[in-house]
C-alpha atoms as a PDB file:
ATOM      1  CA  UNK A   1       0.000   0.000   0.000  1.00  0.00           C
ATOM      2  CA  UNK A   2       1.595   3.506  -1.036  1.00  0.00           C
ATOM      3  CA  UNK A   3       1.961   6.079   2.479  1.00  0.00           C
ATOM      4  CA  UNK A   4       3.429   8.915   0.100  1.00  0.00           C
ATOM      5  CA  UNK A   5       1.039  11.356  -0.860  1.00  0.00           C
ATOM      6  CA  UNK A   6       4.166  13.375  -2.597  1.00  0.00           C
ATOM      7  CA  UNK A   7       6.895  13.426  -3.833  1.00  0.00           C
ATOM      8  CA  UNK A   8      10.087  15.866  -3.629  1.00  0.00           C
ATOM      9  CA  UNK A   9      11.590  17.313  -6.982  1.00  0.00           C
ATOM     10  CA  UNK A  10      13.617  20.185  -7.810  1.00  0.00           C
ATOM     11  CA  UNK A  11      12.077  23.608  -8.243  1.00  0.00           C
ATOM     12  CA  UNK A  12      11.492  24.148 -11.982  1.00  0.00           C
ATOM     13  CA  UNK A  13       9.659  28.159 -12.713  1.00  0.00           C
ATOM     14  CA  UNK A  14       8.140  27.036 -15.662  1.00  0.00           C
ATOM     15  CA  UNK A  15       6.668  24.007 -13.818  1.00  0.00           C
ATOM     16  CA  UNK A  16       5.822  26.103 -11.525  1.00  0.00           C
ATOM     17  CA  UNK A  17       4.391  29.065 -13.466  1.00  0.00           C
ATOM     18  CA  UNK A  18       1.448  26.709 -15.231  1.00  0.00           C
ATOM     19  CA  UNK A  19       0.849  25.216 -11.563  1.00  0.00           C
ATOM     20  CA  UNK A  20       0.767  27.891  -9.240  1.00  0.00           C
ATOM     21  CA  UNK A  21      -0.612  25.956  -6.560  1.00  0.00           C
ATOM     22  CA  UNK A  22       2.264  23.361  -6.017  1.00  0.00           C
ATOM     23  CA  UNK A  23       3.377  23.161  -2.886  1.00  0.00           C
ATOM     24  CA  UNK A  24       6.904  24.605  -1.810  1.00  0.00           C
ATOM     25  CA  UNK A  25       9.194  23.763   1.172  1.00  0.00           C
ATOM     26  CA  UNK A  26      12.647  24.070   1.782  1.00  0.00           C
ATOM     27  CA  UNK A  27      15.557  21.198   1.420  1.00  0.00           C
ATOM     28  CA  UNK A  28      15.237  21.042   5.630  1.00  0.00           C
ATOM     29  CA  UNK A  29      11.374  20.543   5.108  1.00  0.00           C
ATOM     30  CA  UNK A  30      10.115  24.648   5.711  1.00  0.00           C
ATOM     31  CA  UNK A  31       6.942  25.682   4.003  1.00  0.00           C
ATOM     32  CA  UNK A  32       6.880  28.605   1.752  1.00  0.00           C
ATOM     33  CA  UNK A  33       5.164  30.591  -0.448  1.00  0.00           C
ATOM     34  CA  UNK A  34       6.207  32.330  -3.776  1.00  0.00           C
ATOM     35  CA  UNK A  35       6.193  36.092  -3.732  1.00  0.00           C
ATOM     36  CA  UNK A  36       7.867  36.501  -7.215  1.00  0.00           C
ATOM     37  CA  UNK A  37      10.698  37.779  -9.083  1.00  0.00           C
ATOM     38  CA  UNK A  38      12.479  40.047  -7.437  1.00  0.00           C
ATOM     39  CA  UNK A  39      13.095  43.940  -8.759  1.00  0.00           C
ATOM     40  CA  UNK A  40      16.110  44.316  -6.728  1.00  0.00           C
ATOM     41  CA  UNK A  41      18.192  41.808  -7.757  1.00  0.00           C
ATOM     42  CA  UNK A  42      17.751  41.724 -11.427  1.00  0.00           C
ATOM     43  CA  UNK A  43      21.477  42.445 -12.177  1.00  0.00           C
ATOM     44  CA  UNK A  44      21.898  39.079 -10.019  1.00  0.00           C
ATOM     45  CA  UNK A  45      20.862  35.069 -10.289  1.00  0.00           C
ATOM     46  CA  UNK A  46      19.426  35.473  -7.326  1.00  0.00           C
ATOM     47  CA  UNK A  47      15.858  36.255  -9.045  1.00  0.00           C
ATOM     48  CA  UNK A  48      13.377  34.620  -7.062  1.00  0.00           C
ATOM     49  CA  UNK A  49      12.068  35.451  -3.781  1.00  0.00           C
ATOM     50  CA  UNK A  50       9.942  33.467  -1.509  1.00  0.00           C
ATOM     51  CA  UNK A  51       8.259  33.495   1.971  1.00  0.00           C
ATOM     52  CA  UNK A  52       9.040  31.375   4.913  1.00  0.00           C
ATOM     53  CA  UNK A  53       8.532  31.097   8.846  1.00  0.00           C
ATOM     54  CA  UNK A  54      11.924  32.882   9.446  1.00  0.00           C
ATOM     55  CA  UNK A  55      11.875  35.660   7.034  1.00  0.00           C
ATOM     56  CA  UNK A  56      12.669  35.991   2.845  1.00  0.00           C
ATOM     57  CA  UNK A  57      14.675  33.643   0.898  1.00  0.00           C
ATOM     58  CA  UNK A  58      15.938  34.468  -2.282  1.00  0.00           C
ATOM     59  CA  UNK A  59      17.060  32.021  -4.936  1.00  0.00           C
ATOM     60  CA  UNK A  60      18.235  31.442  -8.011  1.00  0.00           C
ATOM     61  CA  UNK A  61      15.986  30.965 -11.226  1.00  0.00           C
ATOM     62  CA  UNK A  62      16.074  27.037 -10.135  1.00  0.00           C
ATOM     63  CA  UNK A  63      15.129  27.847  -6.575  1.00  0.00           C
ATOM     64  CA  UNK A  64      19.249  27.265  -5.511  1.00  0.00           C
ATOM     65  CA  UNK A  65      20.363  29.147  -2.318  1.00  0.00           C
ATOM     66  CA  UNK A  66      23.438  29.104  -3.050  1.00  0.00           C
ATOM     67  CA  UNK A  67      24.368  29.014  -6.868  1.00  0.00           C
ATOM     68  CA  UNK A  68      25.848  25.743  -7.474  1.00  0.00           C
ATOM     69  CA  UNK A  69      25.598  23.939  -4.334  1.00  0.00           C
ATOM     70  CA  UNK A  70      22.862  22.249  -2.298  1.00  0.00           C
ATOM     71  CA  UNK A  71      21.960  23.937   0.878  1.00  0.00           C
ATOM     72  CA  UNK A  72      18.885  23.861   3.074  1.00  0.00           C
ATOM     73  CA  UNK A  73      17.427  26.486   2.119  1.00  0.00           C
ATOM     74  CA  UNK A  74      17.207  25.154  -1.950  1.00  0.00           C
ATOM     75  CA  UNK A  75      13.077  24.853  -2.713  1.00  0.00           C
ATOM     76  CA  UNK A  76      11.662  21.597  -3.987  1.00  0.00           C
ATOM     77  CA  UNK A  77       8.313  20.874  -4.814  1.00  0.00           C
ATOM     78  CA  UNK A  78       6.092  18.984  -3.644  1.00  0.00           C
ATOM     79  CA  UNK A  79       4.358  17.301  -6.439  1.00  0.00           C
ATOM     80  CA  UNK A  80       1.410  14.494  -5.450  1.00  0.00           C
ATOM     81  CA  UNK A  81       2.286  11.091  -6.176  1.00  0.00           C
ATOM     82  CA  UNK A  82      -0.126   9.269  -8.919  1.00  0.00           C
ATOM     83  CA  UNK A  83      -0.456   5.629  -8.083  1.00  0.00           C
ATOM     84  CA  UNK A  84      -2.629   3.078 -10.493  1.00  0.00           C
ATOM     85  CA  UNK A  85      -3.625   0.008 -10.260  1.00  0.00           C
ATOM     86  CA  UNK A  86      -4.286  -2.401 -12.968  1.00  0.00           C
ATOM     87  CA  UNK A  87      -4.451  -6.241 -13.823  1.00  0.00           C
ATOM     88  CA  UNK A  88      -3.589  -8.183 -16.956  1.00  0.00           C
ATOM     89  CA  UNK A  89      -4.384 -12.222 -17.644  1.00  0.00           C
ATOM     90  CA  UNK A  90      -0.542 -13.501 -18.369  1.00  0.00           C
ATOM     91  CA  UNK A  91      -0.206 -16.453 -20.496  1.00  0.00           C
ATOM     92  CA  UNK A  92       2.497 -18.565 -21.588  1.00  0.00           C
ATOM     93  CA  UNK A  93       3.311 -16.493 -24.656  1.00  0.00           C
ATOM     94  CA  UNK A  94       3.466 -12.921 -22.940  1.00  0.00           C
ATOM     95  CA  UNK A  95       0.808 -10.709 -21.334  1.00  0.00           C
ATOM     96  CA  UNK A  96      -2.533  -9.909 -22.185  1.00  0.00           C
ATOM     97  CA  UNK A  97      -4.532  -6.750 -22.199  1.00  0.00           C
ATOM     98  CA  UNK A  98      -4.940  -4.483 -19.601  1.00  0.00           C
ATOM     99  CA  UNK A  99      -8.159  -3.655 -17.390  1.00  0.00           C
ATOM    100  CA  UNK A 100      -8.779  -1.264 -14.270  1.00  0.00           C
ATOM    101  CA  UNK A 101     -10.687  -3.731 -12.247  1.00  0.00           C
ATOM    102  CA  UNK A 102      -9.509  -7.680 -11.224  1.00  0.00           C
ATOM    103  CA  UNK A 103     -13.257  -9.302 -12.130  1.00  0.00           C
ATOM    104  CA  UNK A 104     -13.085  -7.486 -15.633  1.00  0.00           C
ATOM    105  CA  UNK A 105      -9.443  -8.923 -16.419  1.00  0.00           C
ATOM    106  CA  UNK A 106     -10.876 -12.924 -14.928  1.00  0.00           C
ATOM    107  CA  UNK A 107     -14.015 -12.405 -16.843  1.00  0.00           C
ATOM    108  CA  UNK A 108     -12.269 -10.975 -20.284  1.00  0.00           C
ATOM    109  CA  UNK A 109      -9.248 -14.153 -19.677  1.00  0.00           C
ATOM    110  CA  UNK A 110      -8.884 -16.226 -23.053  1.00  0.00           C
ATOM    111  CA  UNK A 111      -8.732 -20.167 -22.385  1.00  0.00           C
ATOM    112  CA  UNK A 112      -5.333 -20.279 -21.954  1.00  0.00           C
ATOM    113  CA  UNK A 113      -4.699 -18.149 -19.224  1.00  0.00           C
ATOM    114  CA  UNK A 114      -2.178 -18.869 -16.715  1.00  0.00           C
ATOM    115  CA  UNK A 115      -2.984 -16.184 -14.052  1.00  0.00           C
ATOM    116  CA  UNK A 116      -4.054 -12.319 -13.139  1.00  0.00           C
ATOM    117  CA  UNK A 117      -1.339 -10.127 -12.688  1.00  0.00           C
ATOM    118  CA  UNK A 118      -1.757  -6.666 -10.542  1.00  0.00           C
ATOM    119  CA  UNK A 119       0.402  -4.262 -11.446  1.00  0.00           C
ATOM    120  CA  UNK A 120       1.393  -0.398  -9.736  1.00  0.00           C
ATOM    121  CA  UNK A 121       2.416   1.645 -11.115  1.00  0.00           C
ATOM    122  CA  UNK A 122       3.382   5.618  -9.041  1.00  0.00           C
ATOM    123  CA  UNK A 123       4.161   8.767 -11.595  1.00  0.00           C
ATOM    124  CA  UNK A 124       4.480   6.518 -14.585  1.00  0.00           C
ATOM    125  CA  UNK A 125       7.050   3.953 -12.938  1.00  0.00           C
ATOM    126  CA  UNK A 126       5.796   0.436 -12.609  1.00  0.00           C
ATOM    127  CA  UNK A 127       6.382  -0.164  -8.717  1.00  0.00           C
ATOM    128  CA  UNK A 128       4.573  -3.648  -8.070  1.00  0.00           C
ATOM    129  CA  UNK A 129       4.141  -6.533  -9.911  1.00  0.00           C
ATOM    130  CA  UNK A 130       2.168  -9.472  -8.586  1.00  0.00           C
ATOM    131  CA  UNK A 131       0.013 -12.462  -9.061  1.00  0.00           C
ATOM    132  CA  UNK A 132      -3.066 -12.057  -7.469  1.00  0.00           C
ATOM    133  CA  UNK A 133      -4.979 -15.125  -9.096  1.00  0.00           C
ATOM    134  CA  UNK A 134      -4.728 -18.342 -11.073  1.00  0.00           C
ATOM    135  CA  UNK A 135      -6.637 -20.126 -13.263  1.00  0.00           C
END
């Protein structure tokens, strides 16, 4: 059973500019909140500037504390984690099609079925692979 409603990735602005409503933290696990490019520093890389507990952090265009290192204070998003579930009748010659729900795959199995495979998949990345019945 998957626990991890998200997952951690490096800040990306252009990811972040068509989703506006991804969650941010810091590297040490601090929430914040985008305030936007900064005016001040446009002469710098240090372009972005965000809200935390503690006070302002600004970053670079990738959300980097410190240009070229990682630090703490980097920002990741928090993007949710997409976990499927399907099932597909395997026979001896390979696998068969694939359905959403275990009775449809049993019901749809040709004659020469071996078994029902379930298979998980998280953010496109098959995870689990198991045989949950045979024929």
């Amino acid at each position: 059973m998957l626990t991890k409603k998200y997952t951690k990735v490096p800040f990306n602005y252009e990811y972040f500019k068509s989703n506006p409503n991804t969650e941010l933290e810091t590297r040490d696990g601090e929430a914040v909140g985008f305030i936007g490019e900064s005016v001040l520093y446009n002469k710098s890389n240090y372009k972005l500037v965000f809200d935390s507990e503690v006070g302002i952090i600004n970053t670079t265009i990738d959300g980097k504390y410190i240009e070229g290192e990682e630090h703490m204070k980097d920002i990741l998003m928090l993007i949710k984690v997409k976990e499927t579930v399907d099932y597909a009748n395997i026979y001896s010659h390979g696998c068969g099609a694939i359905y959403d729900d275990l009775y449809d795959a049993i019901e749809m199995a040709e004659r020469n079925a071996i078994s029902v495979a379930k298979i998980i998949t998280v953010n496109g990345k098959m995870t689990g692979f198991e045989t949950v019945h045979i024929y």
